[in-house]
Protein backbone atom coordinates (compact mmCIF):
# COMPACT_ATOMS: atom_id res chain seq x y z
CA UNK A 1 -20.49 -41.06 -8.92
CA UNK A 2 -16.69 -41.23 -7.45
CA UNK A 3 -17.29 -38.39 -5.60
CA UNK A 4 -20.39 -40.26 -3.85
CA UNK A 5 -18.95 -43.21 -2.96
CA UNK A 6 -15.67 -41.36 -1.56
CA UNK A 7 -17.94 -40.09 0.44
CA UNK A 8 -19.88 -42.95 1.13
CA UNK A 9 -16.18 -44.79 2.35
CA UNK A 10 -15.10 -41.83 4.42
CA UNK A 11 -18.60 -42.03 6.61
CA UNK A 12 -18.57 -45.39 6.72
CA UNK A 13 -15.11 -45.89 8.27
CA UNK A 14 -16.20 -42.84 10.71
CA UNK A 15 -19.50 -44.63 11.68
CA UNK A 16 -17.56 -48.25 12.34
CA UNK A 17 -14.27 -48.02 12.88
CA UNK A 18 -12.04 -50.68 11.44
CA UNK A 19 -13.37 -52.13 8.35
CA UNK A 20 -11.89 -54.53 5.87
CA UNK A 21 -11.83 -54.11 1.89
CA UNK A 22 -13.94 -56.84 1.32
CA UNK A 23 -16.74 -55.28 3.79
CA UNK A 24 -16.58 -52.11 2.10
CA UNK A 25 -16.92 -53.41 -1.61
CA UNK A 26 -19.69 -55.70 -0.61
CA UNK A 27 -21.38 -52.19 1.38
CA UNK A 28 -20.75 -50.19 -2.23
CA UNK A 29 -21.47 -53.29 -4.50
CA UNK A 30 -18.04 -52.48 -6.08
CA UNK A 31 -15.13 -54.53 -6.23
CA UNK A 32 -12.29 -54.84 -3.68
CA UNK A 33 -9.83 -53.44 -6.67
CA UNK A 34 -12.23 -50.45 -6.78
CA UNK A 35 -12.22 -49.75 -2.65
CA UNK A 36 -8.23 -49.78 -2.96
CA UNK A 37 -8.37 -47.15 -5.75
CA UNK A 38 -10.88 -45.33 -3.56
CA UNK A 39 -8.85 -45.73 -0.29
CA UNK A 40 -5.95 -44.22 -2.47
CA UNK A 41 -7.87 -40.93 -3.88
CA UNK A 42 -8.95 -40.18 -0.03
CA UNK A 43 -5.33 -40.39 1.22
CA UNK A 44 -3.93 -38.49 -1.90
CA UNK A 45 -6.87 -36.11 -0.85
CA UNK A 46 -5.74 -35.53 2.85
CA UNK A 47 -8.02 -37.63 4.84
CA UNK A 48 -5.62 -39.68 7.41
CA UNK A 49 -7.34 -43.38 6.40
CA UNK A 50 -4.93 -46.76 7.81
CA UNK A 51 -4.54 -49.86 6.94
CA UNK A 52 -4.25 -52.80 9.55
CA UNK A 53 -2.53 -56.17 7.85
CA UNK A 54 -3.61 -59.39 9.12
CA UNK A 55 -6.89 -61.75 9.44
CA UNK A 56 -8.69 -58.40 11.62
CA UNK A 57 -7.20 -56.07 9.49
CA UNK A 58 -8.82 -53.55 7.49
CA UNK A 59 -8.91 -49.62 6.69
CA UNK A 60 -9.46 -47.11 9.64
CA UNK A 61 -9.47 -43.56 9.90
CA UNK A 62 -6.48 -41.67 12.43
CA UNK A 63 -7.71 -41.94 15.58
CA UNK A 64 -9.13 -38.74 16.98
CA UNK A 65 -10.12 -37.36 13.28
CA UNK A 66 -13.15 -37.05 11.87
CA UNK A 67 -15.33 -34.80 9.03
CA UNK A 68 -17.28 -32.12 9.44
CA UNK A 69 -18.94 -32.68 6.32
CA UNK A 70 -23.10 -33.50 7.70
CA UNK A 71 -25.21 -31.68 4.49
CA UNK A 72 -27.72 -33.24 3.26
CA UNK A 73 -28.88 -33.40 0.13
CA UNK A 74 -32.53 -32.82 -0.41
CA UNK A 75 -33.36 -36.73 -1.80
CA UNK A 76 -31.40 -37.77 1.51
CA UNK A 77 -33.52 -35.47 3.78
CA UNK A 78 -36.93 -36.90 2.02
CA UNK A 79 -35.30 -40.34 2.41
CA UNK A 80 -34.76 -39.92 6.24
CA UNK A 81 -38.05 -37.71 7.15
CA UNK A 82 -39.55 -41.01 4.78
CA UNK A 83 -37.61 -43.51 7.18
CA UNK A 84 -39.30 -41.55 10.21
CA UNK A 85 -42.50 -43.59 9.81
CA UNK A 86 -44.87 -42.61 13.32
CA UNK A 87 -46.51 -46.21 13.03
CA UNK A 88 -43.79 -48.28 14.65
CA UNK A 89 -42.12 -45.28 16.69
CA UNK A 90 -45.18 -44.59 17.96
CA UNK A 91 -45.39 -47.96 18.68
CA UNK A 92 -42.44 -47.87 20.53
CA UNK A 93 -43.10 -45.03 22.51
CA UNK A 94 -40.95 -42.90 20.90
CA UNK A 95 -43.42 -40.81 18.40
CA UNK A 96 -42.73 -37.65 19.95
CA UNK A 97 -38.94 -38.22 19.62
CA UNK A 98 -39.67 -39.11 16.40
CA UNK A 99 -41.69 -35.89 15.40
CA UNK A 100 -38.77 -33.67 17.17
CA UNK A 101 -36.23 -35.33 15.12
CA UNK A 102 -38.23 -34.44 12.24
CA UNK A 103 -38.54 -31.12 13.22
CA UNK A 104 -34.95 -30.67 14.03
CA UNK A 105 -33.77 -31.99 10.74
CA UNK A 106 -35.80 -29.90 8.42
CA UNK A 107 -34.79 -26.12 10.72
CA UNK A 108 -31.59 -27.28 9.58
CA UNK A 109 -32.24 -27.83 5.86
CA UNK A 110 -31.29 -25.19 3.89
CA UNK A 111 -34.58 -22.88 3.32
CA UNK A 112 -35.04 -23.78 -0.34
CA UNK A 113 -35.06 -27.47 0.30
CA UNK A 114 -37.31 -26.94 3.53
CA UNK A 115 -40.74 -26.99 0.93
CA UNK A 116 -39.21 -29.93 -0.77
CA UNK A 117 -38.96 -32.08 2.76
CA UNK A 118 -42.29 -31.60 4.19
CA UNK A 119 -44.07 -32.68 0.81
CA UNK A 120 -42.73 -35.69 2.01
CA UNK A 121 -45.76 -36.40 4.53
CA UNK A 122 -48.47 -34.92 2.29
CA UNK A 123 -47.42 -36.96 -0.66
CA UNK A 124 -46.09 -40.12 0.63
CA UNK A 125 -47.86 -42.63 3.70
CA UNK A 126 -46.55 -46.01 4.84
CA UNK A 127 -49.12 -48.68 6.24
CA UNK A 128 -47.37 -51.88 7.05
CA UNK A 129 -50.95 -53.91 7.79
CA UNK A 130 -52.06 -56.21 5.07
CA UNK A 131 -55.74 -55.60 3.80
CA UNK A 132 -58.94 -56.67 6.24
CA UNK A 133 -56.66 -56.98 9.17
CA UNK A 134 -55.50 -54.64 12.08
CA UNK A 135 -52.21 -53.96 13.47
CA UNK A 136 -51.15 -57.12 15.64
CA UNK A 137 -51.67 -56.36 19.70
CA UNK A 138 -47.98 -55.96 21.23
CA UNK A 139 -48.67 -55.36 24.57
CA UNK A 140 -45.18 -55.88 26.05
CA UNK A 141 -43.33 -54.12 23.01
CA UNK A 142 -41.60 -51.56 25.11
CA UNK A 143 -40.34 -54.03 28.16
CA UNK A 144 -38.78 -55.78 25.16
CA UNK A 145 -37.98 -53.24 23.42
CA UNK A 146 -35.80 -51.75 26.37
CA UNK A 147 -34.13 -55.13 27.52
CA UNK A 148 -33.03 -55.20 23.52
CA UNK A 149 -31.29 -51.46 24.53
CA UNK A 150 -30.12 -52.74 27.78
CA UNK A 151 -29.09 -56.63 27.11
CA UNK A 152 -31.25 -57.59 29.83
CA UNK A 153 -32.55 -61.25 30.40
CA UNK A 154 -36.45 -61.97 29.80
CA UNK A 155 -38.23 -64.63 31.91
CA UNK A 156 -41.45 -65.02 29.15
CA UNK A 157 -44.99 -67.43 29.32
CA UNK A 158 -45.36 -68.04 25.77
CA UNK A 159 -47.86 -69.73 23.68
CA UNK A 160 -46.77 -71.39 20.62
CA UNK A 161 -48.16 -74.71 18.60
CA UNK A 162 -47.05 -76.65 21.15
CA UNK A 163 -48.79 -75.53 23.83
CA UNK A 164 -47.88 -72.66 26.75
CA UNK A 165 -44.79 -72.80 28.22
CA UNK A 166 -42.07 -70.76 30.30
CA UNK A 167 -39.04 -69.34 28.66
CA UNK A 168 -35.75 -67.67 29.54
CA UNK A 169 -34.62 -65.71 26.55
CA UNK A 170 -31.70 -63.12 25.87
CA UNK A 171 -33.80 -60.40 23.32
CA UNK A 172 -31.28 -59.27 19.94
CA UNK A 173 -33.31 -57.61 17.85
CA UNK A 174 -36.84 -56.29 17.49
CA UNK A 175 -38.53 -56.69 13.57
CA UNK A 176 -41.69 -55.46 12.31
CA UNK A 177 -43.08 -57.74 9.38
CA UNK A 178 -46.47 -57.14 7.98
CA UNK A 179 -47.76 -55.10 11.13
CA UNK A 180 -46.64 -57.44 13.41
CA UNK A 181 -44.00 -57.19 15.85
CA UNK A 182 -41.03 -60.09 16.63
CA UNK A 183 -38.46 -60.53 18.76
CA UNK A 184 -35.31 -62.01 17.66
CA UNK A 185 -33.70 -64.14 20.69
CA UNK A 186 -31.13 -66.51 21.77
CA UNK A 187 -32.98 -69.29 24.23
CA UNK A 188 -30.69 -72.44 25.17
CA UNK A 189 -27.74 -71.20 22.86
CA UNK A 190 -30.23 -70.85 20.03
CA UNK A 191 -31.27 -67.98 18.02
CA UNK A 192 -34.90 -68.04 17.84
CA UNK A 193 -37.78 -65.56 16.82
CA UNK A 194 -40.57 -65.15 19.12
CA UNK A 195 -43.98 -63.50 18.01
CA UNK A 196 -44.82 -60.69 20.89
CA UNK A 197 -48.72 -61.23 20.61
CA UNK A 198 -47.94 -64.78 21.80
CA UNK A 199 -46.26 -63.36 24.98
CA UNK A 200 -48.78 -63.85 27.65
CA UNK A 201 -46.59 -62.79 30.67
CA UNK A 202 -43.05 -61.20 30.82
CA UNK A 203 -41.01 -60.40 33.86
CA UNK A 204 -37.01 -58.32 33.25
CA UNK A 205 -33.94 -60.35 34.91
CA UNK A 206 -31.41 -58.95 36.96
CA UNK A 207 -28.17 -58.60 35.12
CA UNK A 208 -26.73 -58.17 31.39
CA UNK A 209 -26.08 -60.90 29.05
CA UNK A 210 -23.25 -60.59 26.79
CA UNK A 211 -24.34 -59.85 23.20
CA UNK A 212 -22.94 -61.67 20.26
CA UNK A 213 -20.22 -59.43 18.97
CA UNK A 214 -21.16 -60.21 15.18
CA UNK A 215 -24.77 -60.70 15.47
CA UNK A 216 -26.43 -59.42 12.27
CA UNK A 217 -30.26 -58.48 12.74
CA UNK A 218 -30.76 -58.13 8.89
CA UNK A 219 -28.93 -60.89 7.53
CA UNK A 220 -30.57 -63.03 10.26
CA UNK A 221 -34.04 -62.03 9.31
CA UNK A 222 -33.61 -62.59 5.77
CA UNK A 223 -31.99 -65.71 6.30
CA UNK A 224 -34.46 -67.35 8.49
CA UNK A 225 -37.20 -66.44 6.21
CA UNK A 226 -35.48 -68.42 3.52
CA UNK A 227 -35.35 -71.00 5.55
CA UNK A 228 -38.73 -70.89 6.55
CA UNK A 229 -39.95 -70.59 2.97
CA UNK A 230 -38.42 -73.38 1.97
CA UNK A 231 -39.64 -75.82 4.69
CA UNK A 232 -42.33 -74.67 4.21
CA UNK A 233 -43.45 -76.45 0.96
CA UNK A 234 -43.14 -80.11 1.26
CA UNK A 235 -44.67 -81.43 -1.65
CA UNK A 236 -46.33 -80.02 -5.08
CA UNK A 237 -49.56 -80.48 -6.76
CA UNK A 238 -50.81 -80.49 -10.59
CA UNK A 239 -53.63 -78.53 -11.28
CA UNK A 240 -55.57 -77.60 -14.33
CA UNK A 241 -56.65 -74.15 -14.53
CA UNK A 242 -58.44 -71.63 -16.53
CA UNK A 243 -56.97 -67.96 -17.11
CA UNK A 244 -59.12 -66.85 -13.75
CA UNK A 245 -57.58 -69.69 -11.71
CA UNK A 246 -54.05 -68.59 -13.01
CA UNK A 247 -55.53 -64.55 -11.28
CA UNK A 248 -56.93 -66.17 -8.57
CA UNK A 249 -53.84 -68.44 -7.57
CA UNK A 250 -51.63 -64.76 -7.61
CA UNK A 251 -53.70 -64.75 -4.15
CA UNK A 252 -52.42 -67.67 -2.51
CA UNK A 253 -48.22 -66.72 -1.97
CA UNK A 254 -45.45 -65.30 -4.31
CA UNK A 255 -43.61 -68.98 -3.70
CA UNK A 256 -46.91 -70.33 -5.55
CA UNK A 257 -47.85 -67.61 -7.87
CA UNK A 258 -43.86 -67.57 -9.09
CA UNK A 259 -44.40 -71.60 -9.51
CA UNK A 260 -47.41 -71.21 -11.22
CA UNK A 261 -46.07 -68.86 -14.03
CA UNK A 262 -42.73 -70.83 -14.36
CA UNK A 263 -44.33 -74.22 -15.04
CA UNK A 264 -47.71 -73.19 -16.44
CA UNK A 265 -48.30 -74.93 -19.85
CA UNK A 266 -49.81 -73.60 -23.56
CA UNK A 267 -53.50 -72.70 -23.12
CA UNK A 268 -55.53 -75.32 -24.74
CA UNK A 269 -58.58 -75.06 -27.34
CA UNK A 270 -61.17 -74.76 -23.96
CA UNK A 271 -58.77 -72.63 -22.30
CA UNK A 272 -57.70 -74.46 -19.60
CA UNK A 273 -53.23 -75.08 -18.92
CA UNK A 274 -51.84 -77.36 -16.57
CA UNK A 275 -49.38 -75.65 -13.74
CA UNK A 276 -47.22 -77.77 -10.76
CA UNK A 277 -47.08 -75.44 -7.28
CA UNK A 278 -45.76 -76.27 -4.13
CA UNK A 279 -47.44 -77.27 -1.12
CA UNK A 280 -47.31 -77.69 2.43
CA UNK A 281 -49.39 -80.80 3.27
CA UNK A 282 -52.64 -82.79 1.69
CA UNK A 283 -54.95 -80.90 4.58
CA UNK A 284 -53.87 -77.25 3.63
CA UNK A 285 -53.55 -77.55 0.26
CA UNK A 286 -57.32 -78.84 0.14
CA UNK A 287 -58.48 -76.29 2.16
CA UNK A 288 -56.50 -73.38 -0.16
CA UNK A 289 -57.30 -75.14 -3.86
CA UNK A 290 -61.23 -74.38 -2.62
CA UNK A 291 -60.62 -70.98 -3.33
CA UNK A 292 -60.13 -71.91 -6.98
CA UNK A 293 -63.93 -73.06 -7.10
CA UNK A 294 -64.51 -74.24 -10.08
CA UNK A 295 -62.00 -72.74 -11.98
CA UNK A 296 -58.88 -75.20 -11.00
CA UNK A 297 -59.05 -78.99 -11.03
CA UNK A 298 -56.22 -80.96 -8.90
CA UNK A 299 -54.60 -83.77 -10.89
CA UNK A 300 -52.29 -84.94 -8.67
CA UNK A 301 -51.30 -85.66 -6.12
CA UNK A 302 -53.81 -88.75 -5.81
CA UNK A 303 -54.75 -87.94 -2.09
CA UNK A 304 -55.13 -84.38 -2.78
CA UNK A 305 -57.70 -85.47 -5.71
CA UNK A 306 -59.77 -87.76 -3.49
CA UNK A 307 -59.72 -85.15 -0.70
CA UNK A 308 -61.00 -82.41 -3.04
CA UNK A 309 -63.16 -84.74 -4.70
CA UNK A 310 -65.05 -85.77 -1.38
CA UNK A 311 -65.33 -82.37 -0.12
CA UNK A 312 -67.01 -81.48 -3.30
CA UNK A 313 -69.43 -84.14 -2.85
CA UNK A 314 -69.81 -82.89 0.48
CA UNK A 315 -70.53 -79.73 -0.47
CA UNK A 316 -73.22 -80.93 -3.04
CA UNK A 317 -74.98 -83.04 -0.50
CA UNK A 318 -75.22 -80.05 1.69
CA UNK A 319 -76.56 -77.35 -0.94
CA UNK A 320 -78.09 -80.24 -2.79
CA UNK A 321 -80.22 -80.41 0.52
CA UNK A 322 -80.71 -76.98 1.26
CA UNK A 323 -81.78 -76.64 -2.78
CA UNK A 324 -84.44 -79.78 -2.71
CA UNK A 325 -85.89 -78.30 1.11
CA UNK A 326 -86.35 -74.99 -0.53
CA UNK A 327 -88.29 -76.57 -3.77
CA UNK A 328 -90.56 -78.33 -1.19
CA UNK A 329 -91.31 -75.62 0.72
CA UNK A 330 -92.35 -73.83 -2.33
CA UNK A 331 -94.21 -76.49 -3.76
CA UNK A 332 -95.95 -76.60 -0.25
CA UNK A 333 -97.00 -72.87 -0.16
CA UNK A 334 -98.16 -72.95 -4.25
CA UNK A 335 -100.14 -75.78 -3.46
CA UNK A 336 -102.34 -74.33 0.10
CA UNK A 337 -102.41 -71.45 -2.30
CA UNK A 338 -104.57 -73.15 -4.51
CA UNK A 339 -106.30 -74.76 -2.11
CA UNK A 340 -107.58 -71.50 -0.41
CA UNK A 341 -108.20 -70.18 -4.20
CA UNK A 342 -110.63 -73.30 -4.40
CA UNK A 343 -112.35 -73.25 -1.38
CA UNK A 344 -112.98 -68.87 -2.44
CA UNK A 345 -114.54 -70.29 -5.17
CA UNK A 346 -117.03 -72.89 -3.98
């Protein structure tokens, strides 16, 4: 385990440079006491690793030296031929850089471990697109992809739920989510994310912009979806429920489904619990709680009720309709059957 995360230290300070103890325990998910001790066994080792005092300070290798240790070991070559996925390098033009790279790495896998690496592809398959839906169109993914390379400016008609409008916007950071493709941006000093199927028109500027020295794609992405989760759900709802509601709400989000479970109450004698989950407004929530049928009943809030409870009625006035035209229509055809049965026998 030491021996791993010596290693692990010694790459990461040749991949980056300068880093400071605190980085590198939070990268290991050890403790800064523990990089010290680590820092220590590589120097008592041989390997030429500084230390920088001061609010930029941190632990650096001698400039000029680096390792020549590259192996692999044959979970890390399945882990990076698994990494390799074709569906967004293909995406982004590069699936036949992707398939040499492949190709590359395993002629220079040991031979035993070769047979081991390219089970990887037989055994193993990544599809990013949720179920009944195709891949989202990204028609300008490589122009954005290559002024994200090249820090290059982006003049962009874009349609949001405001309406169209035009956009000047300095691309950070491309993200797949769910089959679809964003770009992370900073428009009018703001970072922003901008869905590429909503790009109607695109046109490169001439010139760099100067990229934000610690911009952080990741920790972006996963903050803004916090974010977005969270104001996402204004309000919450009490609903009664029977053991197939409870399955069928598991459908709705993992916000709701989490809610419901937390908060559900004892099953009663007829099988029905009460549960509290978020929502966003009174419109969505009616038109989601429909797909409980009539295996959830909304409590509260009272708006919610009444809108549920008229759409219901609704509903019955509709089918009700449909129900009382068929029954006359039968009724119609029994009875000129009986009247041609007559008439035969007269």
């Amino acid at each position: 385990m030491r021996a791993s995360r010596l290693l692990s230290v010694m790459m990461l300070l040749q991949a980056r440079g300068r880093i400071s103890a605190q980085t590198l325990a939070d990268e290991l998910e050890v403790s800064v006491r523990t990089v010290y001790r680590d820092v220590d066994h590589l120097s008592a080792a041989g390997v030429p690793v500084t230390a920088t005092r001061g609010a930029a300070g941190g632990f650096e290798l001698l400039d000029g030296w680096r390792t020549r240790l590259t192996g692999l070991t044959p979970n890390e070559a399945q882990a990076m031929l698994l990494a390799g996925a074709p569906g967004p390098a293909e995406q982004l033009g590069l699936g036949e850089a992707a398939a040499s790279a492949q190709l590359k790495l395993l002629a220079a896998l040991p031979p035993q471990w070769q047979a081991d690496a390219r089970r990887v592809g037989s055994r193993l398959h990544l599809d990013p697109v949720g179920w009944y839906r195709s891949a989202d169109r990204a028609e300008h993914l490589n122009e954005v992809a290559q002024a994200v390379w090249n820090d290059r400016r982006l003049n962009i008609r874009y349609e949001s739920w405001k309406g169209v409008g035009d956009r000047i916007i300095e691309p950070l950071g491309l993200v797949q989510k769910a089959g679809e493709w964003y770009v992370v941006a900073r428009s009018h000093n703001q970072l922003r994310t901008f869905r590429l199927s909503r790009v109607q028109q695109l046109e490169v500027r001439p010139g760099k912009f100067p990229r934000p020295r610690k911009f952080d794609l990741a920790k972006y992405w996963a903050t803004s979806i916090e974010r977005f989760e969270a104001g996402l759900y204004r309000g919450t709802a009490v609903v009664r429920i029977t053991e197939l509601g409870m399955q069928r709400l598991k459908g709705f989000s993992a916000a709701v489904a989490e809610a419901a479970n937390r908060t559900r109450t004892s099953v009663g004698a007829d099988g029905w619990s009460r549960v509290t989950i978020p929502i966003e407004s009174i419109e969505y929530a009616a038109i989601e709680l429909l797909r409980l049928g009539s295996e959830g009943e909304v409590l509260k809030p009272k708006q919610l009720r009444e809108r549920m409870a008229n759409t219901a009625r609704a509903l019955a006035q509709i089918y009700g309709t449909v129900a009382c035209n068929s029954r006359f229509r039968r009724e119609r055809r029994v009875r000129a059957r009986r009247v041609r049965e007559a008439n035969r026998v007269e």
